[in-house]
Protein backbone atom coordinates (compact mmCIF):
# COMPACT_ATOMS: atom_id res chain seq x y z
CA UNK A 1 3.56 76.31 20.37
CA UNK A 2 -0.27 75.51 21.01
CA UNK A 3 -1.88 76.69 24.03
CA UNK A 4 -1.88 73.38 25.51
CA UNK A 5 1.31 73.04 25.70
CA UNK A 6 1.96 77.29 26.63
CA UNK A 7 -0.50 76.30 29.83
CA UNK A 8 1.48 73.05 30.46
CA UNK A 9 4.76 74.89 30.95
CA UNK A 10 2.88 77.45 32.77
CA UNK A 11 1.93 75.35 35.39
CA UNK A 12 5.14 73.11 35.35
CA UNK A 13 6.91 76.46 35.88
CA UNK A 14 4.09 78.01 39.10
CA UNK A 15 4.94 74.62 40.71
CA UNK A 16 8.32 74.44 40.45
CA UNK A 17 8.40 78.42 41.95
CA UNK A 18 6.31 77.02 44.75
CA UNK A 19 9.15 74.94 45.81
CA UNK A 20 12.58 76.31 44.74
CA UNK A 21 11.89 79.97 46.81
CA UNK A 22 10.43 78.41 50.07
CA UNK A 23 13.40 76.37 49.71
CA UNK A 24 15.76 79.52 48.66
CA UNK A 25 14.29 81.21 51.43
CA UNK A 26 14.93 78.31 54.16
CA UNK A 27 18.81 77.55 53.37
CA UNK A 28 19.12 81.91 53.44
CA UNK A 29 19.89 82.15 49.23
CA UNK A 30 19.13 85.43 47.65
CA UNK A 31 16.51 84.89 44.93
CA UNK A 32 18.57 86.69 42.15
CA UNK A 33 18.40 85.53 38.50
CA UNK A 34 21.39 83.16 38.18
CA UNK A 35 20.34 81.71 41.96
CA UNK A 36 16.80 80.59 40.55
CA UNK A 37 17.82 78.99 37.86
CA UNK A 38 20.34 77.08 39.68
CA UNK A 39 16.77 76.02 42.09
CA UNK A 40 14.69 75.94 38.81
CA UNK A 41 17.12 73.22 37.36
CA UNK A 42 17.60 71.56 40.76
CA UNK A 43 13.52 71.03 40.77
CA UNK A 44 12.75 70.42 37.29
CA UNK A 45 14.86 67.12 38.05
CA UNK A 46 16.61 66.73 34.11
CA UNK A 47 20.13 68.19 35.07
CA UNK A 48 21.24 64.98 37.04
CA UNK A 49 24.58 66.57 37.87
CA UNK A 50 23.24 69.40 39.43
CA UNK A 51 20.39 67.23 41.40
CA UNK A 52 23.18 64.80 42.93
CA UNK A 53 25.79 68.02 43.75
CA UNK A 54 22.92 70.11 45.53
CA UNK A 55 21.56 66.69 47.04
CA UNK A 56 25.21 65.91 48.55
CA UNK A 57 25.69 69.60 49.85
CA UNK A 58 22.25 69.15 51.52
CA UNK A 59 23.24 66.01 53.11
CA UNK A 60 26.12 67.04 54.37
CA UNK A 61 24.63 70.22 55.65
CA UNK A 62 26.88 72.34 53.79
CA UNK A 63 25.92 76.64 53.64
CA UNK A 64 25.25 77.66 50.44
CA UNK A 65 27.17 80.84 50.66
CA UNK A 66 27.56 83.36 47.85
CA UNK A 67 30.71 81.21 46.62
CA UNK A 68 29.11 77.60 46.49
CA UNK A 69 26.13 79.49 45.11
CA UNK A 70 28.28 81.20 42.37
CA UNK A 71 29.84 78.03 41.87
CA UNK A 72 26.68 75.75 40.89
CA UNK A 73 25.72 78.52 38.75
CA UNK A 74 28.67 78.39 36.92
CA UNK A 75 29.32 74.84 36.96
CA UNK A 76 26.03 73.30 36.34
CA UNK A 77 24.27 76.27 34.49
CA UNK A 78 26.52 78.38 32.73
CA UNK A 79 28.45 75.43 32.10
CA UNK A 80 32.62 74.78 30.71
CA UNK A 81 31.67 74.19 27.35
CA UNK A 82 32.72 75.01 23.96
CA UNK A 83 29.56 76.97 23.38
CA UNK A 84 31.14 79.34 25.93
CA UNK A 85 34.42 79.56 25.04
CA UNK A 86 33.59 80.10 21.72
CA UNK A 87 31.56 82.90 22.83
CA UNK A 88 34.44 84.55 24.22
CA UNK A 89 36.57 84.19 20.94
CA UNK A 90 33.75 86.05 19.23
CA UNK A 91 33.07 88.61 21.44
CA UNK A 92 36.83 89.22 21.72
CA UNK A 93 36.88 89.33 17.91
CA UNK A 94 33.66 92.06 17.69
CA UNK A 95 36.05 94.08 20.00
CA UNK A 96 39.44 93.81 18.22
CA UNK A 97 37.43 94.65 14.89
CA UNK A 98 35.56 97.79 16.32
CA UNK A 99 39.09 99.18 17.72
CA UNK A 100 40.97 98.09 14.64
CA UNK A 101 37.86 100.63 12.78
CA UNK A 102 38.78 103.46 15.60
CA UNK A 103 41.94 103.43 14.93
CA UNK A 104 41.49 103.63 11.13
CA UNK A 105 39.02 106.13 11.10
CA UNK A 106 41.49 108.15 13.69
CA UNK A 107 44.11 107.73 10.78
CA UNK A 108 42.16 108.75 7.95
CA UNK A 109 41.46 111.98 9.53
CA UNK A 110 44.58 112.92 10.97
CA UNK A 111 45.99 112.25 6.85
CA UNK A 112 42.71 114.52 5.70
CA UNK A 113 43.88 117.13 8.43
CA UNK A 114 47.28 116.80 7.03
CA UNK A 115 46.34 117.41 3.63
CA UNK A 116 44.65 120.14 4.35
CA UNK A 117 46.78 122.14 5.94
CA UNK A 118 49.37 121.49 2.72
CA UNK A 119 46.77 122.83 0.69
CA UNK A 120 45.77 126.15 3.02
CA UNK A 121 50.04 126.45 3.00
CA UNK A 122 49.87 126.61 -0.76
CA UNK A 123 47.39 129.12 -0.45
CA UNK A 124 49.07 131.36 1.89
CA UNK A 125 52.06 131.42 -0.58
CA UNK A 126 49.54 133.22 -3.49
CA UNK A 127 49.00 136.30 -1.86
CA UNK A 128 45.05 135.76 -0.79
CA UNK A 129 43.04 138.48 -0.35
CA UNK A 130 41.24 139.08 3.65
CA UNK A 131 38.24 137.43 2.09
CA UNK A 132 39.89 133.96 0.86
CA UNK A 133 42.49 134.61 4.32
CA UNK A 134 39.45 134.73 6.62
CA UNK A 135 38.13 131.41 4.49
CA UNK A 136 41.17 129.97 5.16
CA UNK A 137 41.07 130.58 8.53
CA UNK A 138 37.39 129.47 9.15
CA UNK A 139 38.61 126.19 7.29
CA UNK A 140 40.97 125.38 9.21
CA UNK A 141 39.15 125.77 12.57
CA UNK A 142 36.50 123.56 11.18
CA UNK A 143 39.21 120.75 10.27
CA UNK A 144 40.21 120.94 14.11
CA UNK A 145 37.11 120.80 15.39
CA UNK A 146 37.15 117.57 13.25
CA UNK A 147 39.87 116.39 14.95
CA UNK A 148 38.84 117.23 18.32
CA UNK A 149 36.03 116.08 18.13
CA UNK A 150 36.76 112.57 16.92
CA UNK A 151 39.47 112.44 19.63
CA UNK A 152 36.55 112.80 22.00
CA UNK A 153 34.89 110.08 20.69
CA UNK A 154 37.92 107.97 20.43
CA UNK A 155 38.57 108.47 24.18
CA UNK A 156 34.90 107.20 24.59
CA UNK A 157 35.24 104.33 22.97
CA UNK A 158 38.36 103.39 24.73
CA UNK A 159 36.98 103.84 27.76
CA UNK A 160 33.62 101.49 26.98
CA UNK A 161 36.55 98.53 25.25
CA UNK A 162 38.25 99.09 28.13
CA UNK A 163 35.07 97.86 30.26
CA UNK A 164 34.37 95.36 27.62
CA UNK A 165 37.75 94.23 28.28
CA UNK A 166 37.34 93.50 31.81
CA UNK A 167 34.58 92.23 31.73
CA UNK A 168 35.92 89.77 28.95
CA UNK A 169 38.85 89.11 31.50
CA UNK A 170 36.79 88.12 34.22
CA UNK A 171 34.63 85.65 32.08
CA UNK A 172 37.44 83.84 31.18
CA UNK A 173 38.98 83.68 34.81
CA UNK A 174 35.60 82.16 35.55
CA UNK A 175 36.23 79.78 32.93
CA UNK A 176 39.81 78.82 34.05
CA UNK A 177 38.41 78.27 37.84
CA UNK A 178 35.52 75.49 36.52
CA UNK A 179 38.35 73.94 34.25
CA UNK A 180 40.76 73.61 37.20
CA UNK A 181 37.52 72.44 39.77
CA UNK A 182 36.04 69.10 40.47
CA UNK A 183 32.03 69.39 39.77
CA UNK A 184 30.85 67.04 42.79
CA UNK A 185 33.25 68.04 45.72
CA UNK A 186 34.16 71.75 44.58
CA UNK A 187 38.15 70.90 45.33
CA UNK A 188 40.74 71.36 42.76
CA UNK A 189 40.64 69.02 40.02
CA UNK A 190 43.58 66.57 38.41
CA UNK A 191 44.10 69.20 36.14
CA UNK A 192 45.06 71.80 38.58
CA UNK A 193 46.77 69.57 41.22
CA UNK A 194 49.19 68.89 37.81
CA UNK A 195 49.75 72.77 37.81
CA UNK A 196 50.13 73.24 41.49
CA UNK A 197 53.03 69.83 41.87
CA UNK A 198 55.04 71.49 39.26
CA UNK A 199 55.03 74.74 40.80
CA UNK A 200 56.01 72.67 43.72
CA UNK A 201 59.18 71.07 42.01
CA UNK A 202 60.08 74.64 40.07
CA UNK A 203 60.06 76.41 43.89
CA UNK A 204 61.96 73.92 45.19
CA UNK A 205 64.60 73.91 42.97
CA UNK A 206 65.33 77.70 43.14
CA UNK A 207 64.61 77.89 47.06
CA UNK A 208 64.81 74.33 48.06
CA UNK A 209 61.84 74.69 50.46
CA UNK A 210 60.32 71.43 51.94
CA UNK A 211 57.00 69.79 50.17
CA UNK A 212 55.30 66.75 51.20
CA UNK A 213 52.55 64.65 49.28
CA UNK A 214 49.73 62.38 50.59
CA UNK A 215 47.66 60.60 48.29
CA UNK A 216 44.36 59.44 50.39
CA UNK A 217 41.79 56.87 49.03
CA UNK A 218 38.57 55.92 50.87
CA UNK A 219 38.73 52.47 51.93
CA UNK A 220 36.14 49.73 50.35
CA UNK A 221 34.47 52.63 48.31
CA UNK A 222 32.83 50.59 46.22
CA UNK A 223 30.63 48.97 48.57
CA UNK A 224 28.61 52.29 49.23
CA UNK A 225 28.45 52.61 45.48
CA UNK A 226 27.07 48.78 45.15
CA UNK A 227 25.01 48.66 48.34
CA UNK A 228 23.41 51.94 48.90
CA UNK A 229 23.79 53.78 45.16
CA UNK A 230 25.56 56.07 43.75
CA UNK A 231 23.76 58.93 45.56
CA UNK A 232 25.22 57.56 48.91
CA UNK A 233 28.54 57.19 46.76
CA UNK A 234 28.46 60.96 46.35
CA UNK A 235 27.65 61.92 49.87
CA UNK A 236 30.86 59.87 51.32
CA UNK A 237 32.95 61.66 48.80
CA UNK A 238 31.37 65.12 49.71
CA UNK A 239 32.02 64.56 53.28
CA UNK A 240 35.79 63.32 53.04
CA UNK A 241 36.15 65.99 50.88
CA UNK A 242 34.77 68.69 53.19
CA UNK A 243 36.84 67.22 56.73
CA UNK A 244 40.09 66.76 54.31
CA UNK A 245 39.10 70.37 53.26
CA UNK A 246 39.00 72.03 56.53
CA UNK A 247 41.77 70.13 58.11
CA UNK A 248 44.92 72.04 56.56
CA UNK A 249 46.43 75.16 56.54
CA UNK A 250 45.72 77.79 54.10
CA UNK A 251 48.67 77.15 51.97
CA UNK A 252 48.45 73.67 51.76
CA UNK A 253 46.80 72.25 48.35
CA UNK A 254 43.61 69.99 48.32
CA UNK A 255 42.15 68.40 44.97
CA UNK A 256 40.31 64.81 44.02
CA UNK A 257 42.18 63.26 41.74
CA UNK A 258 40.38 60.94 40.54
CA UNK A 259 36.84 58.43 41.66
CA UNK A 260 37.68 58.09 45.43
CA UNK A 261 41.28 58.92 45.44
CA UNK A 262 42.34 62.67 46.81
CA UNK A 263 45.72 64.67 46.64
CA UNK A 264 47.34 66.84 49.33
CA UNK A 265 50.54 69.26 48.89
CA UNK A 266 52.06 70.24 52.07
CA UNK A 267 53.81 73.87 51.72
CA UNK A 268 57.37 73.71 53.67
CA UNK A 269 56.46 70.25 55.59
CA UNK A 270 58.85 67.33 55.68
CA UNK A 271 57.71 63.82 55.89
CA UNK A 272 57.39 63.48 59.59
CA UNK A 273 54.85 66.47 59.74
CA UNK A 274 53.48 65.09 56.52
CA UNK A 275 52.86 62.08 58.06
CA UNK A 276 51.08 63.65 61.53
CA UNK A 277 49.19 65.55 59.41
CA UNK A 278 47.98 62.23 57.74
CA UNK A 279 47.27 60.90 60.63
CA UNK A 280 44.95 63.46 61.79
CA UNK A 281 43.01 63.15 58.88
CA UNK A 282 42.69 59.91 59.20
CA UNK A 283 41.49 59.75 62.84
CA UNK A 284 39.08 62.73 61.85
CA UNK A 285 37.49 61.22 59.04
CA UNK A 286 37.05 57.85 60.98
CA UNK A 287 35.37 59.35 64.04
CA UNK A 288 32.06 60.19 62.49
CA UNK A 289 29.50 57.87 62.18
CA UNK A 290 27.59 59.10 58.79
CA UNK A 291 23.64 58.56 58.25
CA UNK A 292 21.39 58.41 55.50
CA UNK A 293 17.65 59.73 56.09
CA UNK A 294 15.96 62.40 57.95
CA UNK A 295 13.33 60.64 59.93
CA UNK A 296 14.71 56.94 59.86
CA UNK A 297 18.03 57.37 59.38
CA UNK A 298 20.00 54.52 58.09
CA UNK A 299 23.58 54.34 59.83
CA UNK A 300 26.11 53.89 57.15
CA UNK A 301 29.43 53.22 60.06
CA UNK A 302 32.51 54.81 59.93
CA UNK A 303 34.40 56.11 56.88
CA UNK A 304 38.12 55.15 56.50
CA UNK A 305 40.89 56.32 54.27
CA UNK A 306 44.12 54.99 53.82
CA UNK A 307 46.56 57.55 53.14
CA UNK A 308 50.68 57.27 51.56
CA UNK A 309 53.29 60.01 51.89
CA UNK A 310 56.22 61.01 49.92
CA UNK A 311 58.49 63.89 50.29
CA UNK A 312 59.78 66.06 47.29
CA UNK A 313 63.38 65.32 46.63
CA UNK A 314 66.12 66.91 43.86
CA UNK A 315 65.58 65.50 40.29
CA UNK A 316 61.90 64.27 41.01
CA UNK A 317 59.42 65.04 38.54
CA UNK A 318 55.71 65.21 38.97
CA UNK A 319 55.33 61.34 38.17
CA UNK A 320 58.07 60.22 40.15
CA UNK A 321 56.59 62.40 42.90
CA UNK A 322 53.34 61.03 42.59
CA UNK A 323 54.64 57.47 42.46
CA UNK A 324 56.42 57.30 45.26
CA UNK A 325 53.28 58.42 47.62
CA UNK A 326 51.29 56.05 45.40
CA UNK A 327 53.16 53.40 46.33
CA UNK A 328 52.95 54.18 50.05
CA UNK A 329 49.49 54.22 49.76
CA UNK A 330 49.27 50.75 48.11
CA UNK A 331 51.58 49.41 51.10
CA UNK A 332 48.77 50.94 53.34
CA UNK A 333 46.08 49.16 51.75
CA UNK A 334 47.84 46.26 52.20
CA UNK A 335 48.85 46.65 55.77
CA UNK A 336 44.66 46.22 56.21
CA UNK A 337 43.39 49.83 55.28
CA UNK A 338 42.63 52.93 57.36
CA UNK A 339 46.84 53.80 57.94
CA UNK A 340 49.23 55.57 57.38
CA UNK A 341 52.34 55.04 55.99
CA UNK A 342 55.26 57.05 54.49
CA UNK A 343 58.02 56.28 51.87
CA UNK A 344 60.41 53.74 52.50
CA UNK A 345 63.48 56.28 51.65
CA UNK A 346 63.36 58.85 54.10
CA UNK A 347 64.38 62.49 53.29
């Protein structure tokens, strides 16, 4: 590197500290490590994912608590990649390896222990004089100090593997929760609404508790996409996302399923609450008029959804399931958008 280029990253990196920790500073984020580089990223402008998550947060006036904090780290920086999870294979290996040598060097001194005492035995049986008895003797406390002592450091090195392995579990938790999350909105993703509808099905087989689904779709999405960018595209999904977010009960199961279209599992509701649920939503999400701008801000009307419910019956699978509040949802459409409307075969 020549200096030119050593004082062009200098400065690139002063100015970008000028604004990410005034910035850190207004919206209350600790200025730890992973935090900055989250900022850093978000300032340097070349991780476009990260720019257009942190830009729909701020738009939507969204805290960035220690979670969503953690959670752009993670995401955007640390990253779900094979780079990482390959990481974790090796690092698992190094540890299985370094026990697998404990153990074996725990082994080959309990057999060198065992040896020698045949061979003091022997030795007892010829008679020895005091001298070669109190060499005997001294032998054998030196062979168990051996062993002590490498039980001592055995224990040690259990305890730091079992650390290791903690820590290994909670890196690959972290790994599992970005695999099963949805980068822009922070819900649950496809993948883990698949897990969580036939969990759904398996309860309700053994306990035959009630679910409901409603499958919700923004209505005439792609005009904010065509007319105002993709940016504003982002924003209309972060705010459905939020109000569909804080509008159910703790037990109940949110995730974006896919572009504009959103999933919601209903613990123990049947399709009459399911569908006064839905309409909640709906009149919640429609209420707000949503703006673009700070100084002139540039009205962008009301935001609609169209939402179709299904109820989980005996024999459905997770398609079938799916379907049927699919198909509710395309009959809501149809009826002229921003509805509700249920399954045609009622409980």
């Amino acid at each position: 590197m020549d200096m030119a280029q050593h004082l062009s990253e200098i400065e690139l990196s002063a100015r970008i500290l000028r604004h990410a920790v005034p910035k850190m500073s207004e919206l209350n984020i600790p200025v730890t490590p992973n935090n900055y580089s989250v900022w850093y990223e978000y300032y340097l402008g070349i991780n476009l994912d990260l720019k257009r998550a942190i830009d729909g947060l701020l738009a939507n006036e969204v805290s960035f608590t220690v979670d969503v904090s953690d959670g752009l780290f993670t995401t955007y920086i640390q990253q779900h990649s094979p780079a990482v999870i390959e990481n974790v294979q090796v690092e698992t290996q190094m540890l299985i390896n370094s026990l697998l040598s404990k153990i074996a060097g725990m082994s080959q001194g309990t057999v060198k222990f065992s040896t020698s005492l045949k061979t003091f035995d022997q030795a007892l049986k010829n008679n020895p004089s005091p001298e070669v008895l109190q060499t005997l003797v001294d032998d054998i406390a030196t062979e168990l100090d051996d062993i002590i002592s490498a039980n001592i450091a055995m224990d040690e090195s259990l305890n730091s593997m079992n650390q290791e392995v903690s820590a290994l579990k909670t890196e690959m938790l972290d790994l599992r929760s970005v695999a099963m999350t949805d980068q822009l909105t922070a819900l649950n993703n496809r993948r883990a609404f698949d897990e969580e509808v036939i969990s759904h099905i398996d309860t309700f087989n053994q306990q035959e508790f009630k679910s409901s689904l409603l499958v919700v779709d923004i209505d005439h999405f792609k005009k904010f996409n065509d007319v105002h960018g993709h940016l504003i595209g982002d924003k209309v999904l972060t705010y459905v996302a939020q109000a569909l977010k804080q509008s159910v009960k703790g037990d109940d199961f949110v995730a974006r399923y896919g572009g504009e279209e959103f999933v919601i599992l209903l613990h123990n509701t049947g399709i009459a609450e399911a569908k006064i649920v839905a309409e909640n939503l709906r009149k919640k999400i429609a209420q707000r008029n949503l703006t673009i701008g700070k100084e002139k801000k540039l009205p962008l009307g009301n935001i609609t959804v169209s939402v179709g419910c299904a109820s989980l019956k005996f024999n459905d699978s997770k398609d079938s399931y799916f379907i049927r509040a699919d198909e509710a949802l395309y009959r809501a459409k149809s009826a002229g958008r921003n509805c509700v409307i249920a399954e045609s075969a009622v409980e």
